[in-house]
PDB file of N, CA and C in Angstrom:
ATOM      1  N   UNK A   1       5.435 -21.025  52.536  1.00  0.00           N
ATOM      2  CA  UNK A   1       5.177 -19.604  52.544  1.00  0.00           C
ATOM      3  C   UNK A   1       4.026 -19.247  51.604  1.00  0.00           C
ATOM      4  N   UNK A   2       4.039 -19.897  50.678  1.00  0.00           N
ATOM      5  CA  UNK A   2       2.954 -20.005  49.855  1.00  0.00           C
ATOM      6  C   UNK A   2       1.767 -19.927  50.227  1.00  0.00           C
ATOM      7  N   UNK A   3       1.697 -21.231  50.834  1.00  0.00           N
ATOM      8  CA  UNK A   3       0.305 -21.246  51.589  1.00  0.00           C
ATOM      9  C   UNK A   3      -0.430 -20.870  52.616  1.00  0.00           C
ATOM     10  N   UNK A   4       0.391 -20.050  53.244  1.00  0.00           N
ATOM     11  CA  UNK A   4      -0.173 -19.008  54.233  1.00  0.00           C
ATOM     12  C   UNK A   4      -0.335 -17.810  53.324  1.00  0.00           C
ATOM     13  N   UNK A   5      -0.036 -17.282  52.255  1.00  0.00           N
ATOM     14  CA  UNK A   5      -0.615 -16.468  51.260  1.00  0.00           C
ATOM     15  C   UNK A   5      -1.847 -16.283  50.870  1.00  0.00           C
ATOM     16  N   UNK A   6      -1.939 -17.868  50.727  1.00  0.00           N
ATOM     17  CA  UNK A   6      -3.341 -18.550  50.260  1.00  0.00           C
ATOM     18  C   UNK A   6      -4.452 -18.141  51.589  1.00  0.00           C
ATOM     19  N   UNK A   7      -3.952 -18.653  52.309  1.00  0.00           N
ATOM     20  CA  UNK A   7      -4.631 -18.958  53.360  1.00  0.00           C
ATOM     21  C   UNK A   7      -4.975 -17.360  54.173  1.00  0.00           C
ATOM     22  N   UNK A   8      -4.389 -16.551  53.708  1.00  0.00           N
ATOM     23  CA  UNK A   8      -4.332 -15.114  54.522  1.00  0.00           C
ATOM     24  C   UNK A   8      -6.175 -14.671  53.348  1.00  0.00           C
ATOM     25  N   UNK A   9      -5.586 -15.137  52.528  1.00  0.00           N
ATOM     26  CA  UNK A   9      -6.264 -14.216  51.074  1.00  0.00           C
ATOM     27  C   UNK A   9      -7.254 -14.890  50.946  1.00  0.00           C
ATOM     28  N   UNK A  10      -7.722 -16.343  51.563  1.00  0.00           N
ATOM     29  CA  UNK A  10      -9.078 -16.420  51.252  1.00  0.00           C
ATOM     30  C   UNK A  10      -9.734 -15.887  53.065  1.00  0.00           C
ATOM     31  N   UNK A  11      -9.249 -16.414  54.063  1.00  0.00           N
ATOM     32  CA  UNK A  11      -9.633 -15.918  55.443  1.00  0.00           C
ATOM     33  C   UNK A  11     -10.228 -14.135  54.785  1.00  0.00           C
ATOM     34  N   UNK A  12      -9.147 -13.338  54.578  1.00  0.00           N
ATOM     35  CA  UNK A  12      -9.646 -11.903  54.109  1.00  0.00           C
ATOM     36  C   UNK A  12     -10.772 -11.710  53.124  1.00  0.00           C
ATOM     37  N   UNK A  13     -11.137 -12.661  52.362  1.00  0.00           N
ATOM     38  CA  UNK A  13     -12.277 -13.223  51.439  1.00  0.00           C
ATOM     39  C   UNK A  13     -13.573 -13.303  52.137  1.00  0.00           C
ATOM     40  N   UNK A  14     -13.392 -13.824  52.952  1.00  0.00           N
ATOM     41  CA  UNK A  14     -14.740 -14.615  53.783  1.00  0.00           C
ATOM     42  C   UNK A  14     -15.029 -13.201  54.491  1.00  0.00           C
ATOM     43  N   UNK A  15     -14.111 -12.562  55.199  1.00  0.00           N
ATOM     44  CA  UNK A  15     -14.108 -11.391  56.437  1.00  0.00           C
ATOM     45  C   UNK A  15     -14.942 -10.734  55.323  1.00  0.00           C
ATOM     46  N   UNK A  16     -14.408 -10.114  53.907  1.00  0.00           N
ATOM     47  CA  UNK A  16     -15.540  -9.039  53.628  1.00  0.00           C
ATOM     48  C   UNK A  16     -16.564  -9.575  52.931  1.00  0.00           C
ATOM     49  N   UNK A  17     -16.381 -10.934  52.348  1.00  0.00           N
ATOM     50  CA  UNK A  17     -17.636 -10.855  51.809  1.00  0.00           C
ATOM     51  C   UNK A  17     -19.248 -10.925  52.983  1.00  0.00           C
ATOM     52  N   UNK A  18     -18.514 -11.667  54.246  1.00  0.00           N
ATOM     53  CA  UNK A  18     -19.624 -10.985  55.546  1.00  0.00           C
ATOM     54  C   UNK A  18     -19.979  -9.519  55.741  1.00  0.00           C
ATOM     55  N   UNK A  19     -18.977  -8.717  55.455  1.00  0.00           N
ATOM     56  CA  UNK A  19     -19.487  -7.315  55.389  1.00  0.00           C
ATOM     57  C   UNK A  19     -20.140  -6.777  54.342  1.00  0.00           C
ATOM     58  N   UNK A  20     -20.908  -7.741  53.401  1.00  0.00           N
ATOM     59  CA  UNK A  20     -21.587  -6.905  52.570  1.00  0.00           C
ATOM     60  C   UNK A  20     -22.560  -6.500  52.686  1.00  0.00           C
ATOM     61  N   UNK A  21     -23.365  -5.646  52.718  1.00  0.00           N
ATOM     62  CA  UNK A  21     -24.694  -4.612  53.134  1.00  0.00           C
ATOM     63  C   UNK A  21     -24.276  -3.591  54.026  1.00  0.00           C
ATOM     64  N   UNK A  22     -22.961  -3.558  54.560  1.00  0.00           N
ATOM     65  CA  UNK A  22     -22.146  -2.895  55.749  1.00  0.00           C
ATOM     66  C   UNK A  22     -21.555  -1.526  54.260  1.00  0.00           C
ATOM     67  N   UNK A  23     -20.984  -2.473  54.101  1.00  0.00           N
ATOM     68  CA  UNK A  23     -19.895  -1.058  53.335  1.00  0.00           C
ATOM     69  C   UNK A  23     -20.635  -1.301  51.599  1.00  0.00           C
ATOM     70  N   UNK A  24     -21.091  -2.070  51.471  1.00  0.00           N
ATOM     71  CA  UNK A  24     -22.133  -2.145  50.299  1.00  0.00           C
ATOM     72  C   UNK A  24     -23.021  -2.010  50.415  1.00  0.00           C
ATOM     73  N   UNK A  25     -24.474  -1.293  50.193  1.00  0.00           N
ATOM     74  CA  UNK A  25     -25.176  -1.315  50.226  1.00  0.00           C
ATOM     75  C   UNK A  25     -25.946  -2.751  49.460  1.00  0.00           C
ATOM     76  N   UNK A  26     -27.303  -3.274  50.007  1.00  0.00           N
ATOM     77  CA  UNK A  26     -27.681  -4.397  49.329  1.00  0.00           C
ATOM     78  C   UNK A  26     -29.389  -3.349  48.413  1.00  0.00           C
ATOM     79  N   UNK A  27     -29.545  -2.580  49.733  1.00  0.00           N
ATOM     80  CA  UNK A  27     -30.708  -2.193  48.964  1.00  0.00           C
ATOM     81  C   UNK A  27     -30.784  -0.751  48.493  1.00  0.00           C
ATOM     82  N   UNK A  28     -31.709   0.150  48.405  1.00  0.00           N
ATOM     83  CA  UNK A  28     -31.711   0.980  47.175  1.00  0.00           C
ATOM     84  C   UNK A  28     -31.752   2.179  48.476  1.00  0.00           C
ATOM     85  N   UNK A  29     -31.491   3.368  48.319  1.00  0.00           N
ATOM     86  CA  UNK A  29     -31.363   4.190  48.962  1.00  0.00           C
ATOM     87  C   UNK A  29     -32.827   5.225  49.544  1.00  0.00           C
ATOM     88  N   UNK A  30     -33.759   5.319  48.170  1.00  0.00           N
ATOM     89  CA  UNK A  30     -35.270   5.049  48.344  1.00  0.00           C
ATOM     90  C   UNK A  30     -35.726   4.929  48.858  1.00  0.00           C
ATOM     91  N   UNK A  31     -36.532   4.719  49.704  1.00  0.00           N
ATOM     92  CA  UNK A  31     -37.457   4.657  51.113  1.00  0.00           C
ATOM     93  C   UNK A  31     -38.614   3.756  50.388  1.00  0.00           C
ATOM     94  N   UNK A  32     -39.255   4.225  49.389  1.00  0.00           N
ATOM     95  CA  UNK A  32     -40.404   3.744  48.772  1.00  0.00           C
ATOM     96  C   UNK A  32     -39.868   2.185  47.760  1.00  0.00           C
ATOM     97  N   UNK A  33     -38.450   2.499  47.145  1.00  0.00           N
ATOM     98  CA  UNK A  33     -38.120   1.075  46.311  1.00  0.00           C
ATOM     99  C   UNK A  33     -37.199   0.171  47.288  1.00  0.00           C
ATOM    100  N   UNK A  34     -36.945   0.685  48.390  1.00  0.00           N
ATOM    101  CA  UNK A  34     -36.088  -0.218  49.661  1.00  0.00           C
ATOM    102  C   UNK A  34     -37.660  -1.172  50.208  1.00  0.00           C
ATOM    103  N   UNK A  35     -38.385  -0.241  50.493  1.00  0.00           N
ATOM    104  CA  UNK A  35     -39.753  -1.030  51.030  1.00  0.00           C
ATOM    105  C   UNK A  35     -40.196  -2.358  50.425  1.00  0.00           C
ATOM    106  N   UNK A  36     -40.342  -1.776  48.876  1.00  0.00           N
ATOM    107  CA  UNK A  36     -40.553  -2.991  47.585  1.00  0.00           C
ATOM    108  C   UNK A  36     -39.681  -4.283  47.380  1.00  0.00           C
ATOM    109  N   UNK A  37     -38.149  -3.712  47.698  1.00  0.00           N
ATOM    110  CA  UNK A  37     -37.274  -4.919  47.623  1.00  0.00           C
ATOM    111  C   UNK A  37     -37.355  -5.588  48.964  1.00  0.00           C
ATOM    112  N   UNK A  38     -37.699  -4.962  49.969  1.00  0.00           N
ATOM    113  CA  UNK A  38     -37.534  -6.028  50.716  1.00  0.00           C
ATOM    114  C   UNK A  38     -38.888  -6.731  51.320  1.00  0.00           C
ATOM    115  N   UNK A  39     -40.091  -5.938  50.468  1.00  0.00           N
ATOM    116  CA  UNK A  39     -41.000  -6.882  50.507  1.00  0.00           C
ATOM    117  C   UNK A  39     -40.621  -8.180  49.796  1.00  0.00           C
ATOM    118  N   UNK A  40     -40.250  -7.963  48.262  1.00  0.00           N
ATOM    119  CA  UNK A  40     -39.860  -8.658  47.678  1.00  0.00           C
ATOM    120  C   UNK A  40     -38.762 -10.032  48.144  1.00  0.00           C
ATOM    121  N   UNK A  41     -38.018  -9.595  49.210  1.00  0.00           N
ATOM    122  CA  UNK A  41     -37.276 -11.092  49.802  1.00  0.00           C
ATOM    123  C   UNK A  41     -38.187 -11.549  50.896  1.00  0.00           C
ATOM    124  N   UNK A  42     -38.739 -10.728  51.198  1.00  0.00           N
ATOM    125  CA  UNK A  42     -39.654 -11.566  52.800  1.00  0.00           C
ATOM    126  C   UNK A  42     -40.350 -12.738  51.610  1.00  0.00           C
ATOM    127  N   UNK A  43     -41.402 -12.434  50.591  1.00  0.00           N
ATOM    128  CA  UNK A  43     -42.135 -13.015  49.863  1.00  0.00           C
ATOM    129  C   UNK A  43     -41.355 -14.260  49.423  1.00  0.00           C
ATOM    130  N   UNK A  44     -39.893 -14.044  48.668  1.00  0.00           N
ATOM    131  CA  UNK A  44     -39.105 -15.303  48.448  1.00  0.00           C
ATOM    132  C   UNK A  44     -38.601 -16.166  49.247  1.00  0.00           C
ATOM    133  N   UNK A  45     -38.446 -15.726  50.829  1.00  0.00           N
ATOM    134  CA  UNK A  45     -38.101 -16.585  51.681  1.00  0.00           C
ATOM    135  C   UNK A  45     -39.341 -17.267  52.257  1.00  0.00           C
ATOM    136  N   UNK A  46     -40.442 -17.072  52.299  1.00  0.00           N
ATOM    137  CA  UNK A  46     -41.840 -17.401  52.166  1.00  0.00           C
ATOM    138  C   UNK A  46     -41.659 -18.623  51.467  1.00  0.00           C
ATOM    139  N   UNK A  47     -41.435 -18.399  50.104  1.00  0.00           N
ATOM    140  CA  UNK A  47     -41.861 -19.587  49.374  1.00  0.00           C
ATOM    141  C   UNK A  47     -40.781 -20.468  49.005  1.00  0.00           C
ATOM    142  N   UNK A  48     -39.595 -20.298  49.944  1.00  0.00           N
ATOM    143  CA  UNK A  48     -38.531 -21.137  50.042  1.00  0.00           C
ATOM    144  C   UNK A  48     -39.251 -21.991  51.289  1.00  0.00           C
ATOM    145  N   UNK A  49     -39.493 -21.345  52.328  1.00  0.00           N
ATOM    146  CA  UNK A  49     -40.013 -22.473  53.545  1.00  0.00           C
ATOM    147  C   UNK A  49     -41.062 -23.243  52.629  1.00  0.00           C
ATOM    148  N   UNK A  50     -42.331 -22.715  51.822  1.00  0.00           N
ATOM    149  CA  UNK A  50     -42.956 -23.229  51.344  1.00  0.00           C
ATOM    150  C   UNK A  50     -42.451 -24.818  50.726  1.00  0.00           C
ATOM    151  N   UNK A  51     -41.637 -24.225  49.506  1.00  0.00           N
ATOM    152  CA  UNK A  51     -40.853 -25.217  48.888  1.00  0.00           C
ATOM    153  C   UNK A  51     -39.907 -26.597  49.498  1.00  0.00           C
ATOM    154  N   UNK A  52     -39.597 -25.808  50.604  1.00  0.00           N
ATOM    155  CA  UNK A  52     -38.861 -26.701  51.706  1.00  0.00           C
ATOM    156  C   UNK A  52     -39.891 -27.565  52.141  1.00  0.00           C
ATOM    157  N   UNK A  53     -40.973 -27.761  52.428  1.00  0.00           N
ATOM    158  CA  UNK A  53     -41.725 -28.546  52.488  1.00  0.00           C
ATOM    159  C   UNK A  53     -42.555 -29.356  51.956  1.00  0.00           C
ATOM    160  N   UNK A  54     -42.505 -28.739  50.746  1.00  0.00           N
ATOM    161  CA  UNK A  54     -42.966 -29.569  49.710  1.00  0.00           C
ATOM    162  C   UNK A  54     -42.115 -30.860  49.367  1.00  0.00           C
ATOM    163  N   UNK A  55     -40.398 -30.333  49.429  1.00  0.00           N
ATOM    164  CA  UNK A  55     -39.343 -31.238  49.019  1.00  0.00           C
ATOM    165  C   UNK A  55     -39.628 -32.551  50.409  1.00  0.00           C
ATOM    166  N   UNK A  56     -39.472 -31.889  51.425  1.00  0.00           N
ATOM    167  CA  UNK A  56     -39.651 -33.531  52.670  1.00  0.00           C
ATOM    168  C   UNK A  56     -41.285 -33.859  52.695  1.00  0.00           C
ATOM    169  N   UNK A  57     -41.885 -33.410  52.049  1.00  0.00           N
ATOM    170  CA  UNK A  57     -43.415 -34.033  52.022  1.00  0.00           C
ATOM    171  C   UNK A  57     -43.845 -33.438  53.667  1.00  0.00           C
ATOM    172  N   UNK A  58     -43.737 -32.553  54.143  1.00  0.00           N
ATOM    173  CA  UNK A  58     -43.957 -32.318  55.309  1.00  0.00           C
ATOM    174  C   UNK A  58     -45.715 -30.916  55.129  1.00  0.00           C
ATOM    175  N   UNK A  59     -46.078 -30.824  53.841  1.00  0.00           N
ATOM    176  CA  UNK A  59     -47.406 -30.818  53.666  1.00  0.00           C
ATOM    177  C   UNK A  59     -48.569 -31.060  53.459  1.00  0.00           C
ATOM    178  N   UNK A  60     -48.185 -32.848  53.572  1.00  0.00           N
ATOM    179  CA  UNK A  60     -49.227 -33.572  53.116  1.00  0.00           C
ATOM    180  C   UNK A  60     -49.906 -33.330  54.302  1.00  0.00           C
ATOM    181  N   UNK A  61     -51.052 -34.279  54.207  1.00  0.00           N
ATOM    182  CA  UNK A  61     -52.087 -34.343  55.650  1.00  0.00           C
ATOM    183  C   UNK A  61     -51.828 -35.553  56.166  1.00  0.00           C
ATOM    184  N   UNK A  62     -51.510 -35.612  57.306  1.00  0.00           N
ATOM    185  CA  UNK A  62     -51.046 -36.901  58.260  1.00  0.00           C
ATOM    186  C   UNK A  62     -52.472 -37.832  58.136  1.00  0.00           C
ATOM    187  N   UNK A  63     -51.936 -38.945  58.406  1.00  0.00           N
ATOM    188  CA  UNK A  63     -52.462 -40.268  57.894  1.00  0.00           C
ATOM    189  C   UNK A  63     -52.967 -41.115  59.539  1.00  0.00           C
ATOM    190  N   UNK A  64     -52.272 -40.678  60.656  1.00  0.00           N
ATOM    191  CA  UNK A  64     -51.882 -40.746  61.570  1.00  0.00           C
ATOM    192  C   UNK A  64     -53.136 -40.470  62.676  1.00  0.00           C
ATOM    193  N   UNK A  65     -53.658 -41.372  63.720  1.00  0.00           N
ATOM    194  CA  UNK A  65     -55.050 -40.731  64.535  1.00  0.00           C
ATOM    195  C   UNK A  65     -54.042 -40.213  65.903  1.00  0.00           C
ATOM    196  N   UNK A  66     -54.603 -39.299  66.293  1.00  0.00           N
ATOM    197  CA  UNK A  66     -54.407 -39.095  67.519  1.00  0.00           C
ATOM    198  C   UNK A  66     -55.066 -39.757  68.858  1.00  0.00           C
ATOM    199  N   UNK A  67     -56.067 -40.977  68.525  1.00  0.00           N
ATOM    200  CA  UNK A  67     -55.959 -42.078  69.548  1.00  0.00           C
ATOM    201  C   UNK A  67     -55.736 -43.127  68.945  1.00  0.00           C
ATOM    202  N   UNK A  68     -55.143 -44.095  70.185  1.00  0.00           N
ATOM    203  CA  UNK A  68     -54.887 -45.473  69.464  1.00  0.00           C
ATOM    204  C   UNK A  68     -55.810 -46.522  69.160  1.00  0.00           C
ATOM    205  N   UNK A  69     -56.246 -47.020  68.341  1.00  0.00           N
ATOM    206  CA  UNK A  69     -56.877 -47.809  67.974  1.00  0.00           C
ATOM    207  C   UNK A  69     -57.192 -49.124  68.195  1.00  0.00           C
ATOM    208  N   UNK A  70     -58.152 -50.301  68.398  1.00  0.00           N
ATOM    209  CA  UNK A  70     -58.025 -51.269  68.710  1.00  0.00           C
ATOM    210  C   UNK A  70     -57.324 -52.163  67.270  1.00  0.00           C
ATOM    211  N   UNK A  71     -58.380 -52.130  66.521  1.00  0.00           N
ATOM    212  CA  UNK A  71     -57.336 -52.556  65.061  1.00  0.00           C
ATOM    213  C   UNK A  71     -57.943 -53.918  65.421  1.00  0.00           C
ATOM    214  N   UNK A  72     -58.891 -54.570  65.769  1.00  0.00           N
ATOM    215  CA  UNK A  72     -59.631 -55.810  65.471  1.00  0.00           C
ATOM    216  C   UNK A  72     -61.132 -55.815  65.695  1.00  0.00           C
ATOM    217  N   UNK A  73     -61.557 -56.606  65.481  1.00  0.00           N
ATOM    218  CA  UNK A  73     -63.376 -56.607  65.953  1.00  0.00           C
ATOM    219  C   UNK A  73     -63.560 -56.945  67.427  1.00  0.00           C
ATOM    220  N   UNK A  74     -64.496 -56.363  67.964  1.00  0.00           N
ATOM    221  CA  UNK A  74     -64.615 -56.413  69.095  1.00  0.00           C
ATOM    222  C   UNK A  74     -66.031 -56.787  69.760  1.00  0.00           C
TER     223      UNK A  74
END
């Protein structure tokens, strides 16, 4: 019995913390400082993809030809 307690009370956990920006507001009511903050996350999710690529090396410059090569003297 216990643990369907548990189990009720975190399920109800998850349900609102998805509703937050719904019945919470996340940003400012402002028109002019709502604009700013959410320039402000476009810019950080920017430099998360950025960063994300930095971490798999997926900005280096390929090394790689786009034709194949003979690879001996000819």
């Amino acid at each position: 019995m216990q643990i369907k307690k548990w189990l009720l009370a975190i399920v109800a956990a998850c349900c609102l913390a998805g509703n937050t920006g719904c019945f919470l507001p996340i940003y400012s009511g402002d028109p002019a400082k709502r604009g700013e903050q959410l320039f402000y996350q476009s810019e950080n999710l920017r430099a998360l993809l950025d960063e994300w690529e930095r971490i798999w090396f997926l900005d280096q410059p390929t090394h790689l030809t786009p034709h194949s090569v003979h690879g001996g003297i000819i």
